[in-house]
Protein backbone atom coordinates (compact mmCIF):
# COMPACT_ATOMS: atom_id res chain seq x y z
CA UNK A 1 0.00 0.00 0.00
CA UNK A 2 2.78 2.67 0.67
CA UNK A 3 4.43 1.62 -2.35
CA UNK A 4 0.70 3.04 -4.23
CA UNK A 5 1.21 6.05 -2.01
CA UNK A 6 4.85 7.04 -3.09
CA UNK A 7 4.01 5.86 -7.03
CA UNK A 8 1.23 8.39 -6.73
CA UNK A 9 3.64 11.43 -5.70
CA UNK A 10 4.29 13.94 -8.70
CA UNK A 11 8.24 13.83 -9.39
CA UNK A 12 8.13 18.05 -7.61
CA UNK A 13 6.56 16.36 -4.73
CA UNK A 14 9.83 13.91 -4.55
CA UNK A 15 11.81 16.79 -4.73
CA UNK A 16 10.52 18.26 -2.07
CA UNK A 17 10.51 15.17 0.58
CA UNK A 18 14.22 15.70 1.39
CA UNK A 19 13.67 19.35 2.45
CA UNK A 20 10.82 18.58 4.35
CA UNK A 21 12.91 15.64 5.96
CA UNK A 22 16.15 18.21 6.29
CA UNK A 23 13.58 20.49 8.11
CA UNK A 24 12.58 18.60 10.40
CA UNK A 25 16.34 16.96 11.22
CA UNK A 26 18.01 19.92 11.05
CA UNK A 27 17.56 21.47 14.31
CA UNK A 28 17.56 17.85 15.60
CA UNK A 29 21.00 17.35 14.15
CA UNK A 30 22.40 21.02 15.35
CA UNK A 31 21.26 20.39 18.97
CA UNK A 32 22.67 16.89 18.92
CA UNK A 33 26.24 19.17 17.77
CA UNK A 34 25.89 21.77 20.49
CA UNK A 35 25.60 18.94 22.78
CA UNK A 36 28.73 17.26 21.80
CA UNK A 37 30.29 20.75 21.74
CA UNK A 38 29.44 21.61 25.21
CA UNK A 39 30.20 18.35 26.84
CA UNK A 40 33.89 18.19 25.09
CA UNK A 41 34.26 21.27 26.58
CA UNK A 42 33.11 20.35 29.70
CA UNK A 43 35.11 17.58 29.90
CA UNK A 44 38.39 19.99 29.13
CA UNK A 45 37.47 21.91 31.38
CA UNK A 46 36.91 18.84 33.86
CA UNK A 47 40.63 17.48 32.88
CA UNK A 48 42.25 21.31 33.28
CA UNK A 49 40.90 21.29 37.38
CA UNK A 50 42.01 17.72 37.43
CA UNK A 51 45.63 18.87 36.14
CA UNK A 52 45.78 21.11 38.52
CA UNK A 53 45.04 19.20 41.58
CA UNK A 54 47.51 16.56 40.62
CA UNK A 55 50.06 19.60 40.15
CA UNK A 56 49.24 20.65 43.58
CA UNK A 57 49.27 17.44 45.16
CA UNK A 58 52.47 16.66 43.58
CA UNK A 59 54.25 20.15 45.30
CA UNK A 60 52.17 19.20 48.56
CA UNK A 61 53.98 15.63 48.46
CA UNK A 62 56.93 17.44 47.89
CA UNK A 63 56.60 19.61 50.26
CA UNK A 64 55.95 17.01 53.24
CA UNK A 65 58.92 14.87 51.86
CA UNK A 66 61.39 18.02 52.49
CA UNK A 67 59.98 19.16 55.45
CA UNK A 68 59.86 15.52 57.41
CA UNK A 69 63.30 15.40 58.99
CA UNK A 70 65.42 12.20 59.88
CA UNK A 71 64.52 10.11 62.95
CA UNK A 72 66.46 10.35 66.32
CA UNK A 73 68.06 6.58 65.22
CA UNK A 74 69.11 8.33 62.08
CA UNK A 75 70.70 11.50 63.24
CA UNK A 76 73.05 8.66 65.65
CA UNK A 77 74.12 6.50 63.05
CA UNK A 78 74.86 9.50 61.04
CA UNK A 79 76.80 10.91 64.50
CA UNK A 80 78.51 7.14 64.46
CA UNK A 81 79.34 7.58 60.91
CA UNK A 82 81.08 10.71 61.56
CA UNK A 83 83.06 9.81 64.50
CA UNK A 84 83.96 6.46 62.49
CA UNK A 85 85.59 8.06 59.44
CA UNK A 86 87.21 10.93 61.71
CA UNK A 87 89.09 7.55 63.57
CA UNK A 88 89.69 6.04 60.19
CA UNK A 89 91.50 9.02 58.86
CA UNK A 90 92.96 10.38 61.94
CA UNK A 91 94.39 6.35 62.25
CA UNK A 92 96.31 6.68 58.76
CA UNK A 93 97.98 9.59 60.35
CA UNK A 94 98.69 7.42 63.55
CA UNK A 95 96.50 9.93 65.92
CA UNK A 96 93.98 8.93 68.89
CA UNK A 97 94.00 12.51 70.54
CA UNK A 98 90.02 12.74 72.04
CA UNK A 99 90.42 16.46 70.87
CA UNK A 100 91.34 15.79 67.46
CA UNK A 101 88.62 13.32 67.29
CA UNK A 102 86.23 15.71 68.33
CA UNK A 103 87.47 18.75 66.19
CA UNK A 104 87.68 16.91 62.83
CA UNK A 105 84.31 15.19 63.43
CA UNK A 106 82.91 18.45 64.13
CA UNK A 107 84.32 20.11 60.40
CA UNK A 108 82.49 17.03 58.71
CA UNK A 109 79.51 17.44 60.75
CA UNK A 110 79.44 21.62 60.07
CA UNK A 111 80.37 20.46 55.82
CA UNK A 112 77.37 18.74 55.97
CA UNK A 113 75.37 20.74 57.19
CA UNK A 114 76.16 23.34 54.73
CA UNK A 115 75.58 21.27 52.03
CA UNK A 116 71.98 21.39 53.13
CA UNK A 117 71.73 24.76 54.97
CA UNK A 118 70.91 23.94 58.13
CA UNK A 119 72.22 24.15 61.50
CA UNK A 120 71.25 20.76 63.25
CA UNK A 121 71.46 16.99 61.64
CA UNK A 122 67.80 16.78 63.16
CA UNK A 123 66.84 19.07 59.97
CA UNK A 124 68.35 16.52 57.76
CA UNK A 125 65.17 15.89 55.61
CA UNK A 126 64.01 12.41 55.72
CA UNK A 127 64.57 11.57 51.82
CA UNK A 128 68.41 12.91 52.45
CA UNK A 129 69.49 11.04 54.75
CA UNK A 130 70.98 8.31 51.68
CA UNK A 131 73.11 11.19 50.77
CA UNK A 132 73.84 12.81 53.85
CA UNK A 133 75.45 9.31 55.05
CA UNK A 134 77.16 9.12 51.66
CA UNK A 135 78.86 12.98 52.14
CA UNK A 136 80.04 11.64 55.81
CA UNK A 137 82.00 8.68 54.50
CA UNK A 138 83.96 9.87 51.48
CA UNK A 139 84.38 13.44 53.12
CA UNK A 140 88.27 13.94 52.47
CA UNK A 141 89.63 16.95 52.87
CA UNK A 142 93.61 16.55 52.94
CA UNK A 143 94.34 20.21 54.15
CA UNK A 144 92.33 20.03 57.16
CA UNK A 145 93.43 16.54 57.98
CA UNK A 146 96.50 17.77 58.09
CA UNK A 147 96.39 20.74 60.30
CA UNK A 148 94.22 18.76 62.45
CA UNK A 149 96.86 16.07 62.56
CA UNK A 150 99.49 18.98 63.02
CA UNK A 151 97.61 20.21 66.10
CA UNK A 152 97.20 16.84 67.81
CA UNK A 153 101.38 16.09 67.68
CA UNK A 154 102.21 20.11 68.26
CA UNK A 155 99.71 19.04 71.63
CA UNK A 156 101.38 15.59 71.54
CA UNK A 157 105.22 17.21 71.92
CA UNK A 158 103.74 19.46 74.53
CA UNK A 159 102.72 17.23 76.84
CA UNK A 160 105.25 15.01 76.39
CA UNK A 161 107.58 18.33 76.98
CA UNK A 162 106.03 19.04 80.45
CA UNK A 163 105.92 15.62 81.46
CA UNK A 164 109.74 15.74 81.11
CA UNK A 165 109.65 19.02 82.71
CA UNK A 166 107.34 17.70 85.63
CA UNK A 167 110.10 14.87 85.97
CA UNK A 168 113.53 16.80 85.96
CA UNK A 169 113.33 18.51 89.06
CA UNK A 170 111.93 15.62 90.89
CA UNK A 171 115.15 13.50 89.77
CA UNK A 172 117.28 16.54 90.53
């Protein structure tokens, strides 16, 4: 039956179906584009804030990693570490003098904590502490080994001077 109906449809009558059709899809068709035009750029806009919060919480991660500082059991072993490799090269030098100990342990202590600015180990951040150990045990510097080393005999000669002294007039 609706093949009778189109056969009976003048050929400007088929012409005309496709406008009539385009009419009525048209504004069908543009809606269905401003649609899809305003949720793409919703969903920009969507992946924008979420690029932004993961930038954030990256510099707040970043942020608590630098500002948590070593443990208590960190900042000794990196105290042990210093007084360890102050022995070792005070030893090739042939030196146990407490006060030589101390003063050479206390120049790699205060080159450390330049290297990170700060005025106690306990500031040592957390994710550092790798390193810090690292700068403790190949810390070499000759010049102040020797002058340390220097000190320690110059003390050395002069206590071994007054013992002498302390001896001669009790013999004499």
């Amino acid at each position: 039956m609706d093949e009778k109906a189109l056969s009976t449809l003048t050929p400007e009558q088929t012409s005309v179906i496709p406008a009539i059709v385009q009419q009525m899809m048209g504004p069908l068709v543009e809606a269905m584009a401003k649609l899809l035009e305003n949720n793409t750029a919703a969903l920009q806009q969507l992946s924008a804030a979420q690029q932004v919060q993961n930038d954030r919480l990256e510099a707040l991660e970043r942020q608590i990693r630098l500002n948590t500082p070593v443990t208590r059991q960190q900042v000794r072993y990196l105290s042990a570490a210093m007084k360890e490799h102050t022995l070792e090269l005070l030893d090739k030098s042939s030196i146990s003098d407490p006060k030589a100990v101390r003063k050479l342990a206390g120049i790699i202590k205060k080159d450390v904590l330049a290297d990170y600015g700060i005025t106690t180990l306990e500031e040592i951040p957390k994710h550092e502490y790798n390193v810090a150990m690292h700068n403790i045990k190949t810390w070499n510097n000759m010049r102040i080994v020797r002058e340390v080393v220097k000190e320690a005999r110059k003390r050395e000669e002069e206590a071994a001077e007054a013992a002498l002294a302390d001896a001669e007039p009790a013999t004499g």
